[in-house]
ModelCIF file with pLDDT and N, C-alpha, C, O atoms, coordinates in Angstrom:
data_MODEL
#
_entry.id   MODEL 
#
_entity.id                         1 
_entity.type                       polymer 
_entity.pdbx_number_of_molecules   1 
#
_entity_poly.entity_id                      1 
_entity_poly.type                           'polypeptide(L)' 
_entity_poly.nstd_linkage                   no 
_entity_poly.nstd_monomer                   no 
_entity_poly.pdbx_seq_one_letter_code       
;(UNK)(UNK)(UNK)(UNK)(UNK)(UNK)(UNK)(UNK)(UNK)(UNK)(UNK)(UNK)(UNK)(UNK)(UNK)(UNK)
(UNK)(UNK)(UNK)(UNK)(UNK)(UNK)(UNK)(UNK)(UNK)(UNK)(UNK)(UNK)(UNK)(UNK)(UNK)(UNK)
(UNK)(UNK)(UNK)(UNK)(UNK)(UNK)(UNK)(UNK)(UNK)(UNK)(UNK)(UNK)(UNK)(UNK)(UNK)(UNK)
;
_entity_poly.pdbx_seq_one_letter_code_can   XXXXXXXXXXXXXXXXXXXXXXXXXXXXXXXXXXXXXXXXXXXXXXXX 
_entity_poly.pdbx_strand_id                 A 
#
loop_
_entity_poly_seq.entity_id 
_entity_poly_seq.num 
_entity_poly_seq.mon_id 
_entity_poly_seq.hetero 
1 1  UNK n 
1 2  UNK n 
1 3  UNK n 
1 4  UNK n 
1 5  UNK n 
1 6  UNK n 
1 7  UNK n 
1 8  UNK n 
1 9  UNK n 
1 10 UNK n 
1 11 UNK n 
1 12 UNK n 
1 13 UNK n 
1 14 UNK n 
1 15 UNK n 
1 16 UNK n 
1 17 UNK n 
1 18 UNK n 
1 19 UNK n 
1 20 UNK n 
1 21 UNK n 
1 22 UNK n 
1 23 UNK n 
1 24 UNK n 
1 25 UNK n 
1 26 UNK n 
1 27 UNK n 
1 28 UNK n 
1 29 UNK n 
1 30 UNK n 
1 31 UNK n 
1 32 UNK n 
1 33 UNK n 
1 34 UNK n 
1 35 UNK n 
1 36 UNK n 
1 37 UNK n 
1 38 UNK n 
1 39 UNK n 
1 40 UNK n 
1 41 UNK n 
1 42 UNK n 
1 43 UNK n 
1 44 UNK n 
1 45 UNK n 
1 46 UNK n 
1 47 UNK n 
1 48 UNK n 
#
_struct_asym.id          A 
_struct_asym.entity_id   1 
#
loop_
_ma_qa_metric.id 
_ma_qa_metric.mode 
_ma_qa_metric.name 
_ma_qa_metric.software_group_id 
_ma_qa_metric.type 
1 global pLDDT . pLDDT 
2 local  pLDDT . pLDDT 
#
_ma_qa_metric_global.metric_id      1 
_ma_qa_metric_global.metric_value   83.15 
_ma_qa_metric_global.model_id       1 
_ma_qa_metric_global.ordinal_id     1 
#
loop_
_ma_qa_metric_local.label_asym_id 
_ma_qa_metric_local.label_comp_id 
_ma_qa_metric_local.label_seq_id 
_ma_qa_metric_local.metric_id 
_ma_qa_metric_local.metric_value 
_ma_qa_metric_local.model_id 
_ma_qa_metric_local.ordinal_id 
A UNK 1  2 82.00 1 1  
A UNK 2  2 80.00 1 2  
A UNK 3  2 79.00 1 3  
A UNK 4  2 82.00 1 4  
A UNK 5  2 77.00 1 5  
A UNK 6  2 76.00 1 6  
A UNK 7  2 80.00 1 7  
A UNK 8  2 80.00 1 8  
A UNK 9  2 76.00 1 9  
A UNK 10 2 78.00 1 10 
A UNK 11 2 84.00 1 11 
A UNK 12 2 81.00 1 12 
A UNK 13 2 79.00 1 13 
A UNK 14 2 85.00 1 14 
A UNK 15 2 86.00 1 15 
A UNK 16 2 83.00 1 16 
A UNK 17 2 82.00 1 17 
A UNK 18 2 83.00 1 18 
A UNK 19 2 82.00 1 19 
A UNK 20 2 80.00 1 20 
A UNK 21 2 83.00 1 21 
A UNK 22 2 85.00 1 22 
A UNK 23 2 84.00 1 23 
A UNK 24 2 87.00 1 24 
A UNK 25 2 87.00 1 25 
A UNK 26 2 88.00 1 26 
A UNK 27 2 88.00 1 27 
A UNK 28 2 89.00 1 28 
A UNK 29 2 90.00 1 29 
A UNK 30 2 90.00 1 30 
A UNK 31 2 90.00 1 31 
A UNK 32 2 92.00 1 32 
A UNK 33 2 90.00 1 33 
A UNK 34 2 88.00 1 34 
A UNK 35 2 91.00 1 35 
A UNK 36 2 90.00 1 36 
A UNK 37 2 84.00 1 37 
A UNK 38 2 84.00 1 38 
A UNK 39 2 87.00 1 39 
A UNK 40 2 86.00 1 40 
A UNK 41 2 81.00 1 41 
A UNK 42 2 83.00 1 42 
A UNK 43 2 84.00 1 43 
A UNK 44 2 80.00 1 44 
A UNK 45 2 78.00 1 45 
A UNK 46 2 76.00 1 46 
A UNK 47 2 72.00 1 47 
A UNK 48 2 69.00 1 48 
#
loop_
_atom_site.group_PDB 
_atom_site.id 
_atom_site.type_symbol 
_atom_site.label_atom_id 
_atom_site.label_alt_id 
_atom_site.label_comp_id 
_atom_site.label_asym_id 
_atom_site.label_entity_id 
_atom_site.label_seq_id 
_atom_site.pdbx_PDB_ins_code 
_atom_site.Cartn_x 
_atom_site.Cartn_y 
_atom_site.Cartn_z 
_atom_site.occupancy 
_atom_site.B_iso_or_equiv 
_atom_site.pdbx_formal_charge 
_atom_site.auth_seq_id 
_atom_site.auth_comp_id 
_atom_site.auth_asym_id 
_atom_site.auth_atom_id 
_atom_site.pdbx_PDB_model_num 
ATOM 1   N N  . UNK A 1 1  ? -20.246 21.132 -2.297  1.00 82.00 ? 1  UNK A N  1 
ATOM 2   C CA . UNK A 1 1  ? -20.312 22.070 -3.418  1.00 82.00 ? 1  UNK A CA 1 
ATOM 3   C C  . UNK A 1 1  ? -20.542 23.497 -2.944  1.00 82.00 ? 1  UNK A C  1 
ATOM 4   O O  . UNK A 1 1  ? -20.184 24.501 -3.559  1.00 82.00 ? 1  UNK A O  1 
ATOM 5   N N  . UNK A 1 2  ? -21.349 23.465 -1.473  1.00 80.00 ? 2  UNK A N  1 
ATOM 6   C CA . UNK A 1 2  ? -21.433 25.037 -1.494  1.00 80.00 ? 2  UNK A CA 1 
ATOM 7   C C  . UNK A 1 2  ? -20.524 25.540 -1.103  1.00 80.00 ? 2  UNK A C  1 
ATOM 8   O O  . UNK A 1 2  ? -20.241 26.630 -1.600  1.00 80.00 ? 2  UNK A O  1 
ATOM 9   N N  . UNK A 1 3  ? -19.688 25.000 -0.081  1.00 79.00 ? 3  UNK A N  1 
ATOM 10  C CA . UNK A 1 3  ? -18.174 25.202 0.512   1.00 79.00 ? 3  UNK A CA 1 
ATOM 11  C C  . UNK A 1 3  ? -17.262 25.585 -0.411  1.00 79.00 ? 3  UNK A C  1 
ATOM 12  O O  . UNK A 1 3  ? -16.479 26.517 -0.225  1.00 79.00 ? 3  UNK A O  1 
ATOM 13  N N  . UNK A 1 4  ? -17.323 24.732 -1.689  1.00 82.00 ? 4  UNK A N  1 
ATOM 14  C CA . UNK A 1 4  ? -16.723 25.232 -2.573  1.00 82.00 ? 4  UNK A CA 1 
ATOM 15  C C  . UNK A 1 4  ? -16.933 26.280 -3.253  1.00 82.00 ? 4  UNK A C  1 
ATOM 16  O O  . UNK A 1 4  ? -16.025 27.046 -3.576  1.00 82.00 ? 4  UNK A O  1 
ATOM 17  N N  . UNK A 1 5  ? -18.324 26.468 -3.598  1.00 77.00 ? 5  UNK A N  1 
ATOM 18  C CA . UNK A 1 5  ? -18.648 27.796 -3.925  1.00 77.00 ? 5  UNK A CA 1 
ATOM 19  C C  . UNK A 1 5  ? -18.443 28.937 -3.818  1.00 77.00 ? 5  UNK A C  1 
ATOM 20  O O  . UNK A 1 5  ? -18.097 29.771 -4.655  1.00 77.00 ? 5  UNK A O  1 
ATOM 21  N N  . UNK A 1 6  ? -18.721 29.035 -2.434  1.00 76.00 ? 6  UNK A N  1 
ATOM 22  C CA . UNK A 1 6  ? -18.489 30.164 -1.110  1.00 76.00 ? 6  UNK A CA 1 
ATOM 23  C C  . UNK A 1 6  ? -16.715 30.614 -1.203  1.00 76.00 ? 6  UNK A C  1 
ATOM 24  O O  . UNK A 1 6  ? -16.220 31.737 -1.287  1.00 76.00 ? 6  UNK A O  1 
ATOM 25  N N  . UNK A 1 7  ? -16.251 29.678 -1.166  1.00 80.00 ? 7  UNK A N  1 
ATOM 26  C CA . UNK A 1 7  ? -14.552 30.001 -1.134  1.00 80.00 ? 7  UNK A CA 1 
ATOM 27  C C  . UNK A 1 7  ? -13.943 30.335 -2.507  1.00 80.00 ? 7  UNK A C  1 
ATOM 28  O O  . UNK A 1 7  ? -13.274 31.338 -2.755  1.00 80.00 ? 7  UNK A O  1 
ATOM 29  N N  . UNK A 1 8  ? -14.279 29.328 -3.383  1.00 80.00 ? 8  UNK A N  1 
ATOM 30  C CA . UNK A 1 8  ? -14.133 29.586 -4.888  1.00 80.00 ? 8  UNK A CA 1 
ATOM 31  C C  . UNK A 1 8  ? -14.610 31.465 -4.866  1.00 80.00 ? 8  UNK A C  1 
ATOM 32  O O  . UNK A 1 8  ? -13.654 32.238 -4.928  1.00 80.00 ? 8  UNK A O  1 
ATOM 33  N N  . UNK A 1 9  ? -15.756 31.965 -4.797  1.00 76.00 ? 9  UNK A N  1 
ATOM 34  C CA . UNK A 1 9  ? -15.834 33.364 -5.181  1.00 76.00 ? 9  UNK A CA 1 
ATOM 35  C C  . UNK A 1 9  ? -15.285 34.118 -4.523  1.00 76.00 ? 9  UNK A C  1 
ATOM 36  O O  . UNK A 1 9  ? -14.664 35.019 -5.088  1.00 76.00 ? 9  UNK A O  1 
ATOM 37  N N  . UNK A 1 10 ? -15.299 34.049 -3.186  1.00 78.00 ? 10 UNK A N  1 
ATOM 38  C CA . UNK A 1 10 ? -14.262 34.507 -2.165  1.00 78.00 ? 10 UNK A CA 1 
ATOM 39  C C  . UNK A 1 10 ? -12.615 35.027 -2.201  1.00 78.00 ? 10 UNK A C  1 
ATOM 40  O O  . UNK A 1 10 ? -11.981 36.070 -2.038  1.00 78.00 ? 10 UNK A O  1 
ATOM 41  N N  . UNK A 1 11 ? -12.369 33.594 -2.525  1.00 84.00 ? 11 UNK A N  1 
ATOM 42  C CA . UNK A 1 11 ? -11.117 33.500 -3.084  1.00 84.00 ? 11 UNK A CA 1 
ATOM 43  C C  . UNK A 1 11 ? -10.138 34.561 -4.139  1.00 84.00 ? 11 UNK A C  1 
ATOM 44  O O  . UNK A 1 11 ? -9.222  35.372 -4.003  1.00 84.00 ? 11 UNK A O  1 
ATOM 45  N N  . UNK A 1 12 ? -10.872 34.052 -5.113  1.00 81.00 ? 12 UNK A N  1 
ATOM 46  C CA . UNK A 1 12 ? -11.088 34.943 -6.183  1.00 81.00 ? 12 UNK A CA 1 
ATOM 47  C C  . UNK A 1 12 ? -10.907 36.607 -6.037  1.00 81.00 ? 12 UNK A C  1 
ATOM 48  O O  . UNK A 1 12 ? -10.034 37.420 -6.343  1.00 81.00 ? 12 UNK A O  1 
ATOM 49  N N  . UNK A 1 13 ? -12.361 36.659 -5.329  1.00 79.00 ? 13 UNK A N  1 
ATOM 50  C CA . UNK A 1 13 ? -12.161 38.014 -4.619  1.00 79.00 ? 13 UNK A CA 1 
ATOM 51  C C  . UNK A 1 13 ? -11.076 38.410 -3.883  1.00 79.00 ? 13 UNK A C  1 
ATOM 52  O O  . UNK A 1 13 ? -10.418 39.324 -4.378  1.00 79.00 ? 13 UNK A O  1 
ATOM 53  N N  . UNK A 1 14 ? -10.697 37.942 -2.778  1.00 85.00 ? 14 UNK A N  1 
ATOM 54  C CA . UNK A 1 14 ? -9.355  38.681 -2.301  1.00 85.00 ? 14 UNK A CA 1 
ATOM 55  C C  . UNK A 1 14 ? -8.122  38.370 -3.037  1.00 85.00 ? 14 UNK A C  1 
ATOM 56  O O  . UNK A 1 14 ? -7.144  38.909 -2.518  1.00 85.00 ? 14 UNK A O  1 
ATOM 57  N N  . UNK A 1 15 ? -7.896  37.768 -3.936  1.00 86.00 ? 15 UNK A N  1 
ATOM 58  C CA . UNK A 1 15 ? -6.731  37.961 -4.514  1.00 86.00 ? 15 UNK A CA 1 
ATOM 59  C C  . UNK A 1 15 ? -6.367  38.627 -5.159  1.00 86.00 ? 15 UNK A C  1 
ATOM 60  O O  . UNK A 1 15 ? -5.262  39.168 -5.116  1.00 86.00 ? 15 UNK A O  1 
ATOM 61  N N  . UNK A 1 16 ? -7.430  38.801 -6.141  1.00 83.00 ? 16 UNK A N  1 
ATOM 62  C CA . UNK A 1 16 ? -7.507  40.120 -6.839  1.00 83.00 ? 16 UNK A CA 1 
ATOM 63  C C  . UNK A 1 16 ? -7.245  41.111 -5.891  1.00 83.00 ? 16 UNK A C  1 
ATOM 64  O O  . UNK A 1 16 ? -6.092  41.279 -5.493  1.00 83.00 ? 16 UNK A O  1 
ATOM 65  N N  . UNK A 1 17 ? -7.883  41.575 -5.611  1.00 82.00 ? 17 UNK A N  1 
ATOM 66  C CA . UNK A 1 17 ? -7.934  42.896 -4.159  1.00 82.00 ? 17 UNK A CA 1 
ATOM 67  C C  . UNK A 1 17 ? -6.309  42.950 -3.557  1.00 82.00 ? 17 UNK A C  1 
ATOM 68  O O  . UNK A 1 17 ? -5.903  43.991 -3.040  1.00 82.00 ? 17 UNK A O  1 
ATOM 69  N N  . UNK A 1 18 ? -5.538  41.891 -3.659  1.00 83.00 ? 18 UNK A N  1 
ATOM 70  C CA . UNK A 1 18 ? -4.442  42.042 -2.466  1.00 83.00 ? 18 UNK A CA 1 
ATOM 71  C C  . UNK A 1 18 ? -3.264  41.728 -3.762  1.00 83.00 ? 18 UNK A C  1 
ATOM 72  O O  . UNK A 1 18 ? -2.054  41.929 -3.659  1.00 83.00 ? 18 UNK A O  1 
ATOM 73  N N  . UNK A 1 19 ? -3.898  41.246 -4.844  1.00 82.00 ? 19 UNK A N  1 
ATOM 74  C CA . UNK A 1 19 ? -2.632  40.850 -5.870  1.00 82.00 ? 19 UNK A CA 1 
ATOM 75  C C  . UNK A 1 19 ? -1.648  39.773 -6.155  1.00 82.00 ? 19 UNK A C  1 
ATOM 76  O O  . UNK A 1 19 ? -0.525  39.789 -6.660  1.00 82.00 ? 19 UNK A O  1 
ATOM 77  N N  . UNK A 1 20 ? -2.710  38.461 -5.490  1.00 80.00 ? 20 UNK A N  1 
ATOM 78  C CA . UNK A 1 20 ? -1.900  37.304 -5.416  1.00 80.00 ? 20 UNK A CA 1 
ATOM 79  C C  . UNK A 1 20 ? -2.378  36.846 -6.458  1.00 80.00 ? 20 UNK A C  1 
ATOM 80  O O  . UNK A 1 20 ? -2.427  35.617 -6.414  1.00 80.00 ? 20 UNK A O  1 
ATOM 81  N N  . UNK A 1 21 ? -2.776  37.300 -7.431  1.00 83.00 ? 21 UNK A N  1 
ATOM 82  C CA . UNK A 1 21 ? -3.239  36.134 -8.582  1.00 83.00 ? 21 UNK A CA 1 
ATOM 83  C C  . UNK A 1 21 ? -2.974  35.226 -9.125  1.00 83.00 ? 21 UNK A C  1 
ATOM 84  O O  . UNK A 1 21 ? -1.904  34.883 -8.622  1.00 83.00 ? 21 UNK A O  1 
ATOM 85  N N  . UNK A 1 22 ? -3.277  34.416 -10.004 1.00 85.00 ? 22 UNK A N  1 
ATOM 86  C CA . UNK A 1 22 ? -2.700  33.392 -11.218 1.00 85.00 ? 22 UNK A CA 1 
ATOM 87  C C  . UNK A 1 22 ? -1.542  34.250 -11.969 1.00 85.00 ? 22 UNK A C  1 
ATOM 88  O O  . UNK A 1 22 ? -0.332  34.019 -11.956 1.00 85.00 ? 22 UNK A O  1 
ATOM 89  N N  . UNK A 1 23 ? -2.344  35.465 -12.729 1.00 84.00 ? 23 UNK A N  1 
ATOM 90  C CA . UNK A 1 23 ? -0.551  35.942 -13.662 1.00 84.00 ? 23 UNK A CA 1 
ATOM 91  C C  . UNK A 1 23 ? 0.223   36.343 -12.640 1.00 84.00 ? 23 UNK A C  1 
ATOM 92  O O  . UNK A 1 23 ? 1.230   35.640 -12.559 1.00 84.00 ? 23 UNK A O  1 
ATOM 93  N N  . UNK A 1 24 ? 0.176   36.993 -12.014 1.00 87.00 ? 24 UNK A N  1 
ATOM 94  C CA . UNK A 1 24 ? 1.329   37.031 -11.127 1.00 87.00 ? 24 UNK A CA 1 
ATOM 95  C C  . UNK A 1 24 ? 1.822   36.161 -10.408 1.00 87.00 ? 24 UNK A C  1 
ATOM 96  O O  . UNK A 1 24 ? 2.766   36.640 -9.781  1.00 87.00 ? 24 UNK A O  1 
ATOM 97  N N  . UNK A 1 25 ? 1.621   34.919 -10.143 1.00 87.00 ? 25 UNK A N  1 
ATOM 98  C CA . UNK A 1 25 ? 2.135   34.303 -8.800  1.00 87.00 ? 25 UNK A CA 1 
ATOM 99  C C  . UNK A 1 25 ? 2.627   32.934 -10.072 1.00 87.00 ? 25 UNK A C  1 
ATOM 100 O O  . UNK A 1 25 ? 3.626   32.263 -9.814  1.00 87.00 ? 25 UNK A O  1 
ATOM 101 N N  . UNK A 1 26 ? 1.794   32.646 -11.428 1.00 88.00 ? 26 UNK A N  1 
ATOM 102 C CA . UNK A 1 26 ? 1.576   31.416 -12.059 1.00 88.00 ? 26 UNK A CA 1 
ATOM 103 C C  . UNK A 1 26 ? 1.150   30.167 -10.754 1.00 88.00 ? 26 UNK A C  1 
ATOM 104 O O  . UNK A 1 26 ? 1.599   29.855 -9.651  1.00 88.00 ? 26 UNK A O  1 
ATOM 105 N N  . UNK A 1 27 ? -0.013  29.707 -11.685 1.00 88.00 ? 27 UNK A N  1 
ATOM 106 C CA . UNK A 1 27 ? -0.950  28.585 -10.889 1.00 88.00 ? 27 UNK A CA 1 
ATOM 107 C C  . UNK A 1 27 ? -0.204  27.525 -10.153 1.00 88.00 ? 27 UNK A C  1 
ATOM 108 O O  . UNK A 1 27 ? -1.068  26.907 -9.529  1.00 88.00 ? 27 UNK A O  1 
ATOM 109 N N  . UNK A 1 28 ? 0.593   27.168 -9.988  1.00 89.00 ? 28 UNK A N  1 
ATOM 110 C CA . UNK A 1 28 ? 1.190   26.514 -8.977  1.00 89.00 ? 28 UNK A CA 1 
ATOM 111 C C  . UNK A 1 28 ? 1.392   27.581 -7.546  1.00 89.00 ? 28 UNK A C  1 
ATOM 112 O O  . UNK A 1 28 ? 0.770   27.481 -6.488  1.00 89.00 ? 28 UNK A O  1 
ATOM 113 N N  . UNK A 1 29 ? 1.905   28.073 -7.713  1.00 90.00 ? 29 UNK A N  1 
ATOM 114 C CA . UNK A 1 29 ? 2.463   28.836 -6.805  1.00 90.00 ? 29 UNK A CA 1 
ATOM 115 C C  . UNK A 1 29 ? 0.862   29.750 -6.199  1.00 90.00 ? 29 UNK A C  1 
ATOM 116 O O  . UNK A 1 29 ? 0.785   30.141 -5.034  1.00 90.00 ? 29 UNK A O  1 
ATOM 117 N N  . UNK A 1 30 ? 0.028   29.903 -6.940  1.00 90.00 ? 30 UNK A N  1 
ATOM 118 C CA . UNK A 1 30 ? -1.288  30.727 -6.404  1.00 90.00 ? 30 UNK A CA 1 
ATOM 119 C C  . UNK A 1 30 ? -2.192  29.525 -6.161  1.00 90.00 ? 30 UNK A C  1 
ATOM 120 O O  . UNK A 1 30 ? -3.375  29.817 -5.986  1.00 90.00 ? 30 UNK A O  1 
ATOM 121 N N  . UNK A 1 31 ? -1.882  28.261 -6.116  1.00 90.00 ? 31 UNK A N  1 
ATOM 122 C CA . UNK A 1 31 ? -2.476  27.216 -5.326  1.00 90.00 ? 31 UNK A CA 1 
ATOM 123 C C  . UNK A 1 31 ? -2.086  26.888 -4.201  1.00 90.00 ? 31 UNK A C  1 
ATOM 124 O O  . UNK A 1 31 ? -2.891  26.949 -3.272  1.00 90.00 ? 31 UNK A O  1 
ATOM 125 N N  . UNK A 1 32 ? -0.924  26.509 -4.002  1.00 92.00 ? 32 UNK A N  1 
ATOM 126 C CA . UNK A 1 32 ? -0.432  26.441 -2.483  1.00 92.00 ? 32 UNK A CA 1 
ATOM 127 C C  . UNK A 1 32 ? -0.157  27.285 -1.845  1.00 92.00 ? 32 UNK A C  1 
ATOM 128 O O  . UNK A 1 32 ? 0.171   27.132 -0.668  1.00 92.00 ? 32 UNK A O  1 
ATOM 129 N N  . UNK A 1 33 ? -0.218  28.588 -2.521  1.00 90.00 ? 33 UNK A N  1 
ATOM 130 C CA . UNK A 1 33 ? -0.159  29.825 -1.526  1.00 90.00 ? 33 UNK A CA 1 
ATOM 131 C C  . UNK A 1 33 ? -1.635  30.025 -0.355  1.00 90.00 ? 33 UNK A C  1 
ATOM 132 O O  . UNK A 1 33 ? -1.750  30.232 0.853   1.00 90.00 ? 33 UNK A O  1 
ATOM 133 N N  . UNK A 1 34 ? -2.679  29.805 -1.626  1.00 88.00 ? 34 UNK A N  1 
ATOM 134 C CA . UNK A 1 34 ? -3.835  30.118 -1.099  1.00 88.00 ? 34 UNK A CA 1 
ATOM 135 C C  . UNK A 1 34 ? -4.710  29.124 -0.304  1.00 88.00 ? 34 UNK A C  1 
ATOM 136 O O  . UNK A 1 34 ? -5.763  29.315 0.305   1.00 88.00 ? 34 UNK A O  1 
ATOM 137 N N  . UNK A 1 35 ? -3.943  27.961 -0.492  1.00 91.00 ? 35 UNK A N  1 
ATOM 138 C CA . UNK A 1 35 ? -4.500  27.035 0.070   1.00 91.00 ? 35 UNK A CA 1 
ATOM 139 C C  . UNK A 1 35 ? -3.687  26.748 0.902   1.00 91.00 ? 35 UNK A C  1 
ATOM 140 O O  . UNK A 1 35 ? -3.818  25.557 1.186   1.00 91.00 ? 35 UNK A O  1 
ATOM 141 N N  . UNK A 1 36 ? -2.669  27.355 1.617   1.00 90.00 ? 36 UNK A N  1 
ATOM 142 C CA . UNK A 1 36 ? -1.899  27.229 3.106   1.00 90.00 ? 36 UNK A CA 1 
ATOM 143 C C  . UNK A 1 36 ? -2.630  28.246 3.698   1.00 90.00 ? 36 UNK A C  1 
ATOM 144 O O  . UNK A 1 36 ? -3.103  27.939 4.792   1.00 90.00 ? 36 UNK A O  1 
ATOM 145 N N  . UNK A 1 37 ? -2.820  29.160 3.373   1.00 84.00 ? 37 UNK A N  1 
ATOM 146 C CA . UNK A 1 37 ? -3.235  30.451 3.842   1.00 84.00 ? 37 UNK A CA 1 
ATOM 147 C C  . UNK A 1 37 ? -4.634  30.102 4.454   1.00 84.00 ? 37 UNK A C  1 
ATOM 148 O O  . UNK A 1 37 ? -5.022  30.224 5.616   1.00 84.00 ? 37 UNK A O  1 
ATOM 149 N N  . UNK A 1 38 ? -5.568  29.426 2.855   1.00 84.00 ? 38 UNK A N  1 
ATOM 150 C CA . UNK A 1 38 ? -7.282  29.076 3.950   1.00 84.00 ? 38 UNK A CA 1 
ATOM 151 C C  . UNK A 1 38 ? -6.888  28.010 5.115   1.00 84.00 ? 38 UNK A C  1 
ATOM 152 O O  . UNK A 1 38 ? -7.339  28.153 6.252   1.00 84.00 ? 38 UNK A O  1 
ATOM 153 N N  . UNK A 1 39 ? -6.208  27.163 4.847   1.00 87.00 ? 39 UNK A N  1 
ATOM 154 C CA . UNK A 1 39 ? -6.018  25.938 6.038   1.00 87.00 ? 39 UNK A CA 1 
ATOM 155 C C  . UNK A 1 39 ? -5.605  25.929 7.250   1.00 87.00 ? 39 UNK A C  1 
ATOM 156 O O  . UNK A 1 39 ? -5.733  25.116 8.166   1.00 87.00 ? 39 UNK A O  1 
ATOM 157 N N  . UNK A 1 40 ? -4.932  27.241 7.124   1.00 86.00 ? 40 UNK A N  1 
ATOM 158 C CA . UNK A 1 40 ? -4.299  27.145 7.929   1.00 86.00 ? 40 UNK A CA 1 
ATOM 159 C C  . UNK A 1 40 ? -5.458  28.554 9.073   1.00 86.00 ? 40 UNK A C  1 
ATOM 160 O O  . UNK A 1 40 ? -5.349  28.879 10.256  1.00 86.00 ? 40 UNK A O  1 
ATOM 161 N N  . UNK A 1 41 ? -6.458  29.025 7.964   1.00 81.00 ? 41 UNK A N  1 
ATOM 162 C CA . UNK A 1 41 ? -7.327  29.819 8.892   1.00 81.00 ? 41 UNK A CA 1 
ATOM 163 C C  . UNK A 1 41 ? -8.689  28.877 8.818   1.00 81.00 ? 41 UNK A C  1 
ATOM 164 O O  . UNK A 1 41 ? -9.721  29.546 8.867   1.00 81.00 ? 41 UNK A O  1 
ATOM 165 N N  . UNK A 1 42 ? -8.854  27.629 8.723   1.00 83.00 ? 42 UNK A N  1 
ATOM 166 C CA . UNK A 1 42 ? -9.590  26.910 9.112   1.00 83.00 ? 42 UNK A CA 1 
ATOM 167 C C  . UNK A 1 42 ? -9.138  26.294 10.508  1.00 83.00 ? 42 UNK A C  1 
ATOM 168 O O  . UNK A 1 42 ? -9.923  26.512 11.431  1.00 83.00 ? 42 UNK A O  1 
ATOM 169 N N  . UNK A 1 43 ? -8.319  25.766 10.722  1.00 84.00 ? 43 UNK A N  1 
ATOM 170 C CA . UNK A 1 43 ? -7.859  24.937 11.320  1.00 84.00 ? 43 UNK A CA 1 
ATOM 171 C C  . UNK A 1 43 ? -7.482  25.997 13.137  1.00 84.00 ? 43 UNK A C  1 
ATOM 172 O O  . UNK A 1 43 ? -7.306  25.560 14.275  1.00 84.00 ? 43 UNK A O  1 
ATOM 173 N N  . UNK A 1 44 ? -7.502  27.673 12.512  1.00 80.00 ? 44 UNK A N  1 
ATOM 174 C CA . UNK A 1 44 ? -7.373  28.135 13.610  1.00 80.00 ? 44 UNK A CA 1 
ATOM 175 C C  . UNK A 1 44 ? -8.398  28.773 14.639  1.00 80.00 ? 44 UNK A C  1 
ATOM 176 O O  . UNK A 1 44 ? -8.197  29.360 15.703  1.00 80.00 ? 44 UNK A O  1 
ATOM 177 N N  . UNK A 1 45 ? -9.858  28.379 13.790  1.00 78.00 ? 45 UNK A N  1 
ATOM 178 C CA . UNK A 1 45 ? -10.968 28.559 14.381  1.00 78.00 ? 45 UNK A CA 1 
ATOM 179 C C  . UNK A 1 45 ? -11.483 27.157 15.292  1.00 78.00 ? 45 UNK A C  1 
ATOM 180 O O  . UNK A 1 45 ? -12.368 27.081 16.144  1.00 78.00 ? 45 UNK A O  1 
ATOM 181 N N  . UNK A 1 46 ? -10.494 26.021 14.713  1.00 76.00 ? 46 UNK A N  1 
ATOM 182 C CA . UNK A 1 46 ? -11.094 24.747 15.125  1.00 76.00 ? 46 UNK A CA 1 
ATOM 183 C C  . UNK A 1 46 ? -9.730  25.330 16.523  1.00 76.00 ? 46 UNK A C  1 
ATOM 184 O O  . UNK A 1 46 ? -10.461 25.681 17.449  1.00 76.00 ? 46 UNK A O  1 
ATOM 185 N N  . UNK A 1 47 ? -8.604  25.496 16.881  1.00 72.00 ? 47 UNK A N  1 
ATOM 186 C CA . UNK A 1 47 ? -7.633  25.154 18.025  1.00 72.00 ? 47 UNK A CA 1 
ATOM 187 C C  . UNK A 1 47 ? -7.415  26.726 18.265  1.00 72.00 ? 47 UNK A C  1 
ATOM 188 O O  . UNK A 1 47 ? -6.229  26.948 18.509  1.00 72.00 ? 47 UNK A O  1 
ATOM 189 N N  . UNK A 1 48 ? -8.101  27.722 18.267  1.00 69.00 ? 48 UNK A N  1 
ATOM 190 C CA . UNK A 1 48 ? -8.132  29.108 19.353  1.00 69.00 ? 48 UNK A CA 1 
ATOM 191 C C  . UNK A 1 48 ? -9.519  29.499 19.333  1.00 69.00 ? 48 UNK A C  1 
ATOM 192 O O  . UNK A 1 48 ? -9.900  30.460 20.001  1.00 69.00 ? 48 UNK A O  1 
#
């Protein structure tokens, strides 16, 4: 839950800020955007 937390407000936060939102992108598309984007910067702290 806090993981979620932490990213949930986060999240939020830079999209707004950079303009990937829900109305603009519609929620499909601002889900797998943003969630390739964190995974793929999780996954690059675990292999560099």
């Amino acid at each position: 839950l806090f993981v979620v937390n932490s990213l949930d407000s986060l999240t939020r936060l830079y999209t707004q800020n950079i303009g990937l939102t829900v109305e603009r992108l519609g929620i499909g598309r601002y889900v797998a955007l943003n969630w390739f984007i964190l995974f793929a910067l999780v996954l690059s702290f675990q292999f560099t």
